[in-house]
N, C-alpha and C. Protein backbone atom coordinates (compact mmCIF):
# COMPACT_ATOMS: atom_id res chain seq x y z
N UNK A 1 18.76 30.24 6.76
CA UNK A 1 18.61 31.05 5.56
C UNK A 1 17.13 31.10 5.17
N UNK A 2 16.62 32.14 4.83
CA UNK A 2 15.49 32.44 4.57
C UNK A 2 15.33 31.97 3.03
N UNK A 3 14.01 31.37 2.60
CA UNK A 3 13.98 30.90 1.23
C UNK A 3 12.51 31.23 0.77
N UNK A 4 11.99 32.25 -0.23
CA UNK A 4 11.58 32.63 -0.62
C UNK A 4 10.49 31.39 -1.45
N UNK A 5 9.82 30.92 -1.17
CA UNK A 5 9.03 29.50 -2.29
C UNK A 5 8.02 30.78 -3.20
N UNK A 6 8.06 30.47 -4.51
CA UNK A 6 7.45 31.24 -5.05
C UNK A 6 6.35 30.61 -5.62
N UNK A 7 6.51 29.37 -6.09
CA UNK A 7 5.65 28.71 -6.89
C UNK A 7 5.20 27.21 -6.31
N UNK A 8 3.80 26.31 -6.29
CA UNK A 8 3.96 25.33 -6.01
C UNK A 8 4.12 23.93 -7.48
N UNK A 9 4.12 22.85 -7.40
CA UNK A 9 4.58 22.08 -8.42
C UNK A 9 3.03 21.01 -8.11
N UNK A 10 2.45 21.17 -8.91
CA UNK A 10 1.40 20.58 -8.99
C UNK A 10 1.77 19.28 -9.39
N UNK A 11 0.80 18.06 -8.70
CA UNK A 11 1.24 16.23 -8.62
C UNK A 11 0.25 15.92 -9.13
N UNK A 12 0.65 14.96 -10.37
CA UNK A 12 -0.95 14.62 -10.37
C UNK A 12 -1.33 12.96 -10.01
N UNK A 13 -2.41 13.21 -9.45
CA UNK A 13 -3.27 12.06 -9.09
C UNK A 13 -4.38 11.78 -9.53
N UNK A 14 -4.04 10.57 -9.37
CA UNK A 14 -5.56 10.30 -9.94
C UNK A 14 -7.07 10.04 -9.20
N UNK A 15 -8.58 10.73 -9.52
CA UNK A 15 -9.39 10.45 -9.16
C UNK A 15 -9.71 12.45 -8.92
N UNK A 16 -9.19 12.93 -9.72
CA UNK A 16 -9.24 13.96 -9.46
C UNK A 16 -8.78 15.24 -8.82
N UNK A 17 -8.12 14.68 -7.59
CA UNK A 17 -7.87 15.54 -6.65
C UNK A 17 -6.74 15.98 -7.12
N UNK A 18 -6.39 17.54 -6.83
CA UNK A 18 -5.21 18.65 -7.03
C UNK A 18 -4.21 18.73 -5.66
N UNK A 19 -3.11 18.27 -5.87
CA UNK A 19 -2.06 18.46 -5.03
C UNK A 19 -0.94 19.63 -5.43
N UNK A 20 -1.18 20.66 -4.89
CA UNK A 20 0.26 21.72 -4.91
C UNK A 20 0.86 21.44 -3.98
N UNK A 21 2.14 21.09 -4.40
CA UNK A 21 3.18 21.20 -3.60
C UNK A 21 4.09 22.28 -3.22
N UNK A 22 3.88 22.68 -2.37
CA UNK A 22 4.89 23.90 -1.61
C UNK A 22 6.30 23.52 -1.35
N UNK A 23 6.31 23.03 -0.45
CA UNK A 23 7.40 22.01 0.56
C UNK A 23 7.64 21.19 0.11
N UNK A 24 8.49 20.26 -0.21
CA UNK A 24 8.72 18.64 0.06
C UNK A 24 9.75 18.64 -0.77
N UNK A 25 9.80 17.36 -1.51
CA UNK A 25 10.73 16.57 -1.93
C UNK A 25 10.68 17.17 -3.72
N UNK A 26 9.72 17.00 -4.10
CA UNK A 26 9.08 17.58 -5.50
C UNK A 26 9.77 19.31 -5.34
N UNK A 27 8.90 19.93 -5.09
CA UNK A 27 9.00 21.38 -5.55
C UNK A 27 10.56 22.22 -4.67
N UNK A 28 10.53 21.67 -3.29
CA UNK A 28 11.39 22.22 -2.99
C UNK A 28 12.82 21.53 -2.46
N UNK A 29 12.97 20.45 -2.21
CA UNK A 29 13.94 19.23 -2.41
C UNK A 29 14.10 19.36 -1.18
N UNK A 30 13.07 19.39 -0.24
CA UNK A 30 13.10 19.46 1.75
C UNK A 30 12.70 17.58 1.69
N UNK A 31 13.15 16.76 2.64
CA UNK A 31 13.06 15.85 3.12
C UNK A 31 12.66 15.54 4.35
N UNK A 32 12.37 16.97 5.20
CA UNK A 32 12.33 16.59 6.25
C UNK A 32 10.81 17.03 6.65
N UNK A 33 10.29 17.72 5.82
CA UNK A 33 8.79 18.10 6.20
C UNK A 33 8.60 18.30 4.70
N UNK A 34 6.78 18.09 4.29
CA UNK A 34 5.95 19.02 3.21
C UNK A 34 4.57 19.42 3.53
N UNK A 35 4.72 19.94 2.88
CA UNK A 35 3.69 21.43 3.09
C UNK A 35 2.60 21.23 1.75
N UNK A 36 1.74 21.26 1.52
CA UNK A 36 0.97 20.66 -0.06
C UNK A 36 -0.48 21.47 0.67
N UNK A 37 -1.32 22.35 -0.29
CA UNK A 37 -2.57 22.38 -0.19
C UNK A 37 -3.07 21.59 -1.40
N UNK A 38 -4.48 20.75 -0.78
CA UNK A 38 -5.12 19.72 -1.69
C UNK A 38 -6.64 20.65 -2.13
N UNK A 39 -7.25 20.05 -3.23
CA UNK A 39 -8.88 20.29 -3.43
C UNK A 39 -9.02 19.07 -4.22
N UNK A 40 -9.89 18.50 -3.40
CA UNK A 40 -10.23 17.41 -3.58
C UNK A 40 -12.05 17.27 -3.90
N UNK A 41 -12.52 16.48 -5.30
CA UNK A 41 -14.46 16.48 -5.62
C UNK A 41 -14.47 15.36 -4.78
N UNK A 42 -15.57 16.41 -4.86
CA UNK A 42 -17.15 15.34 -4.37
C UNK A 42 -17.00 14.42 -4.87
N UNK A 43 -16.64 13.48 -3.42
CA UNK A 43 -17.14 12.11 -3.47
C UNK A 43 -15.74 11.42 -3.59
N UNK A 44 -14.82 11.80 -3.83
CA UNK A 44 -13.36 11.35 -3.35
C UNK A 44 -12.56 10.91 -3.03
N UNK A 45 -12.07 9.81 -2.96
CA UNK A 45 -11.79 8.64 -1.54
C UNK A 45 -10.18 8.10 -2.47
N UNK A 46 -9.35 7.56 -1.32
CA UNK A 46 -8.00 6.72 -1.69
C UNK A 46 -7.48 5.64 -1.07
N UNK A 47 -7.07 4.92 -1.40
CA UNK A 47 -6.56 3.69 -0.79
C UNK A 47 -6.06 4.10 0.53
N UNK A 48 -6.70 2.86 1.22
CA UNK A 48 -6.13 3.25 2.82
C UNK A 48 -4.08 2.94 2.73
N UNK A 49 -4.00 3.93 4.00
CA UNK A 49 -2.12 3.64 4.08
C UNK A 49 -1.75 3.58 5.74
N UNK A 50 -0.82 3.37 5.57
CA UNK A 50 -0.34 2.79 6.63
C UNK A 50 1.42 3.68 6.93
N UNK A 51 1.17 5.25 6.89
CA UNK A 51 2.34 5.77 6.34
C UNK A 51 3.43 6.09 7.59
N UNK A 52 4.90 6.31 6.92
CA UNK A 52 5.97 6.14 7.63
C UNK A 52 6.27 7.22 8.10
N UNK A 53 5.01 8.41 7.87
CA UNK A 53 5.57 9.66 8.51
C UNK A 53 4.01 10.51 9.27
N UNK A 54 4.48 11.26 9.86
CA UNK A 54 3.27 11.46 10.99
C UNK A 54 2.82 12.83 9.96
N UNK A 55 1.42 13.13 9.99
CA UNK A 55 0.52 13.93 8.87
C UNK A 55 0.05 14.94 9.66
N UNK A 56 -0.83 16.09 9.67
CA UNK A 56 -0.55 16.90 10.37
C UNK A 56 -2.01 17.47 9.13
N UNK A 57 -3.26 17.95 9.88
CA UNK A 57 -4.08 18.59 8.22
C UNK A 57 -5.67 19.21 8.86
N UNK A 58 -4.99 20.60 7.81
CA UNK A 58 -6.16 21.45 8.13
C UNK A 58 -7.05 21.76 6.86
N UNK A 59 -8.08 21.48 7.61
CA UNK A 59 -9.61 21.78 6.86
C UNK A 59 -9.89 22.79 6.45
N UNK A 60 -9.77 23.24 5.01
CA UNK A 60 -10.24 24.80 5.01
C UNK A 60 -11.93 24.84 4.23
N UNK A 61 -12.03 23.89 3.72
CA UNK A 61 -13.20 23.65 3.26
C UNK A 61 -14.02 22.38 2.97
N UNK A 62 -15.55 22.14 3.48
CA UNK A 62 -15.62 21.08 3.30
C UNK A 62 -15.29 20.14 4.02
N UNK A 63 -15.63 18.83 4.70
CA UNK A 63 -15.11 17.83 5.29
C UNK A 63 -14.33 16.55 4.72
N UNK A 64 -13.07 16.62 5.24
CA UNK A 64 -12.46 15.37 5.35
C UNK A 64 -12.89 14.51 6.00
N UNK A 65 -12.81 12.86 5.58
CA UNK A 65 -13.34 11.84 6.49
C UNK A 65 -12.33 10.75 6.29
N UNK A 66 -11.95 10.55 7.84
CA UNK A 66 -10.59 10.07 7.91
C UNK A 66 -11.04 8.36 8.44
N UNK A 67 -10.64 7.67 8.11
CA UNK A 67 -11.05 6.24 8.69
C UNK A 67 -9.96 5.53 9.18
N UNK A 68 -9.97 4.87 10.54
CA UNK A 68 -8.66 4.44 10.93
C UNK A 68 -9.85 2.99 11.98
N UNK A 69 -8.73 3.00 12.92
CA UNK A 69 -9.32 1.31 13.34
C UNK A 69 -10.24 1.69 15.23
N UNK A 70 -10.13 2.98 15.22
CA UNK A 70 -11.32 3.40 15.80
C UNK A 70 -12.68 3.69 15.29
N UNK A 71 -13.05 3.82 13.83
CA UNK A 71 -14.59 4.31 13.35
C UNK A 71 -14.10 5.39 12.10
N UNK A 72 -14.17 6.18 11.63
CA UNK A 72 -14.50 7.30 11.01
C UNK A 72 -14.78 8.31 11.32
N UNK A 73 -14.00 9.60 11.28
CA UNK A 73 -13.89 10.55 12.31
C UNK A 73 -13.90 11.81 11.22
N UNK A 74 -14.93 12.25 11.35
CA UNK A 74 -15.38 13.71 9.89
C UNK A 74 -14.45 15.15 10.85
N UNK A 75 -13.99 15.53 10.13
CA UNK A 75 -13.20 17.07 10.25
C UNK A 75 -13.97 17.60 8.94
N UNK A 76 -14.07 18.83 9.81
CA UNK A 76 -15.29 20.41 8.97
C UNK A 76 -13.90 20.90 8.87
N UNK A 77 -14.22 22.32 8.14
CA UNK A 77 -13.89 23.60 7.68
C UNK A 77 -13.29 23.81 8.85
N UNK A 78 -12.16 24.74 9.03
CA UNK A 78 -11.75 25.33 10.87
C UNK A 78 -11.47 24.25 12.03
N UNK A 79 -11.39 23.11 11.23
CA UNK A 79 -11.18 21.89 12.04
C UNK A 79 -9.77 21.10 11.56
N UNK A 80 -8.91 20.52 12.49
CA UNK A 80 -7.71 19.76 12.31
C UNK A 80 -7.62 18.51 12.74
N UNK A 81 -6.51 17.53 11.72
CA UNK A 81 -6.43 16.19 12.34
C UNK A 81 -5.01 15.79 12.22
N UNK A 82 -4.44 15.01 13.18
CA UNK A 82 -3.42 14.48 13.44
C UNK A 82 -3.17 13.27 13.09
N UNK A 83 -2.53 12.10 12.49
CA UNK A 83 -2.26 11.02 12.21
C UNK A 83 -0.81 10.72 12.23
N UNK A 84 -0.50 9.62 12.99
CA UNK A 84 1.08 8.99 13.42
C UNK A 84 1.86 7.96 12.74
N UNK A 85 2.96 8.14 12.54
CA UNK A 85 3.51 7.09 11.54
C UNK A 85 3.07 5.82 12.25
N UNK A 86 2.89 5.11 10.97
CA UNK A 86 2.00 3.39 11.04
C UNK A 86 0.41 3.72 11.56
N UNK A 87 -0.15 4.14 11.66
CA UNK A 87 -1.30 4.12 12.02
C UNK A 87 -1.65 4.08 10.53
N UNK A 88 -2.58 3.23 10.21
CA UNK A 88 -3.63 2.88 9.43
C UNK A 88 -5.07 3.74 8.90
N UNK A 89 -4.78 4.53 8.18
CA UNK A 89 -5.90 5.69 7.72
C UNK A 89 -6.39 5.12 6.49
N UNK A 90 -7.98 5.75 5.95
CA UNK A 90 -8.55 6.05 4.50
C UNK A 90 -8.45 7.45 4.49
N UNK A 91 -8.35 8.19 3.64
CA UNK A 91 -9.22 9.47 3.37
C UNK A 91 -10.35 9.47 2.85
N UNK A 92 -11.08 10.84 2.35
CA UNK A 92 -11.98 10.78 1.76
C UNK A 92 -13.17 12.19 2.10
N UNK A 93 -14.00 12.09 0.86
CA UNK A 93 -14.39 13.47 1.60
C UNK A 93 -15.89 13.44 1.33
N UNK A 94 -16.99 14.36 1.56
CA UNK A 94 -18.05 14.69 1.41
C UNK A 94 -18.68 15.08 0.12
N UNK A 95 -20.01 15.25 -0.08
CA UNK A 95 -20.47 15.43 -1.61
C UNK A 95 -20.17 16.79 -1.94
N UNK A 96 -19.79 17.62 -0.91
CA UNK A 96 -19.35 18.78 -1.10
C UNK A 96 -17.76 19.18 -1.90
N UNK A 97 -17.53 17.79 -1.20
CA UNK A 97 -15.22 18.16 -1.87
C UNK A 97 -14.65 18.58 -0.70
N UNK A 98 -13.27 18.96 -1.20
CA UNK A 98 -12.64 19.21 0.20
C UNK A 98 -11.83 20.07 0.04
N UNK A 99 -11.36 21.01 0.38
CA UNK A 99 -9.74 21.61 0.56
C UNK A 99 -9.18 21.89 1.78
N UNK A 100 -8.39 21.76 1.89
CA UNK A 100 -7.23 21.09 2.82
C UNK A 100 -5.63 21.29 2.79
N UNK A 101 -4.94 21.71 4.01
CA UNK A 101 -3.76 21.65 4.02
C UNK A 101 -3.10 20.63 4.75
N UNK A 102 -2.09 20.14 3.86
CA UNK A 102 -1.41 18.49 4.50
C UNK A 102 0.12 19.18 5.15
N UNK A 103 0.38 19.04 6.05
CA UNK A 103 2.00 18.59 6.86
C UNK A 103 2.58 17.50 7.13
N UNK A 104 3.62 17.10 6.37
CA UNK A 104 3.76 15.71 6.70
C UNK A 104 5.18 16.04 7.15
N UNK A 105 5.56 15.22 8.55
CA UNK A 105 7.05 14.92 8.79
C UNK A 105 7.11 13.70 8.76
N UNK A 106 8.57 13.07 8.24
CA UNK A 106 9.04 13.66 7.46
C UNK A 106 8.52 13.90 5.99
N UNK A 107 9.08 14.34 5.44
CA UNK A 107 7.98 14.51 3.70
C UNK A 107 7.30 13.20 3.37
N UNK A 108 6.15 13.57 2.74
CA UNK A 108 5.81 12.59 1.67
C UNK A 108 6.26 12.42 1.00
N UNK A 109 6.55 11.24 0.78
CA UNK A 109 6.91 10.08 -0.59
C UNK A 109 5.72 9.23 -0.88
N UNK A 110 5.69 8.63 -2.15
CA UNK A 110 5.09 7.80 -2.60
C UNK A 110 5.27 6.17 -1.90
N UNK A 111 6.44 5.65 -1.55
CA UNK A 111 7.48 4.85 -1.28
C UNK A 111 6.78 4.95 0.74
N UNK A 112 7.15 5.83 1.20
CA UNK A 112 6.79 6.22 2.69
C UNK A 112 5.11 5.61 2.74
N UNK A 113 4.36 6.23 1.99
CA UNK A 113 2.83 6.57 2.35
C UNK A 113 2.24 4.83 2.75
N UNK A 114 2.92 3.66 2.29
CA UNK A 114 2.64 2.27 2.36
C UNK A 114 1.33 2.34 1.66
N UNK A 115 0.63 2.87 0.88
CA UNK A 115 -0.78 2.44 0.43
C UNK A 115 -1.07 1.32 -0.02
N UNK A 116 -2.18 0.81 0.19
CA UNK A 116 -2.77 -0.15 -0.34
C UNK A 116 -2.94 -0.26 -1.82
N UNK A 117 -2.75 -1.56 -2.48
CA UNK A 117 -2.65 -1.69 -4.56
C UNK A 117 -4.27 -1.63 -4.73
């Protein structure tokens, strides 16, 4: 069945960054994937996680900087990154900010993401 999403449900977080939610658990009551474009300021960063679902995220502006237990790995604008459930990430972004589209299977949860207190 075809489903029409009309609106996203904005999350809020803290440190600034804007999460619309398209997809997921929030706006559209999917569990099995979400869909969220982020804009995230200058200078930006979140507790590293350790999450239970594999992430999927495109750069539309600005660089993301992803930190895992190989180094720190910068994604530009027109650039994509992949991350696997349990693998160990930071985010974070440039003095520029960021915007960005997230895919997560299965959805994000709060509960899933394992972040660090």
């Amino acid at each position: 069945m075809v489903r029409k999403i009309e609106n996203a449900t904005r999350i809020p977080v803290p440190g600034g960054k804007i999460i619309d939610e398209y997809v997921g658990r929030v706006n559209s009551g999917d569990d099995r994937i979400s869909i969220a474009h982020m804009t995230a300021p200058a200078g930006w960063d979140e507790p590293a996680q350790a999450p239970e679902f594999a992430e999927y995220t495109l750069v539309l502006r600005g660089t993301v900087l992803v930190e895992h237990d190989g180094g720190v790995t910068e994604v530009h604008a027109g650039q994509a990154f992949a991350c696997e459930p349990g693998e160990r990430v930071r985010y974070s972004c440039g003095t520029e900010g960021a915007e960005y589209v997230a895919v997560c299977l299965p959805a994000f949860s709060p509960e899933t993401a394992n972040r660090d207190e």
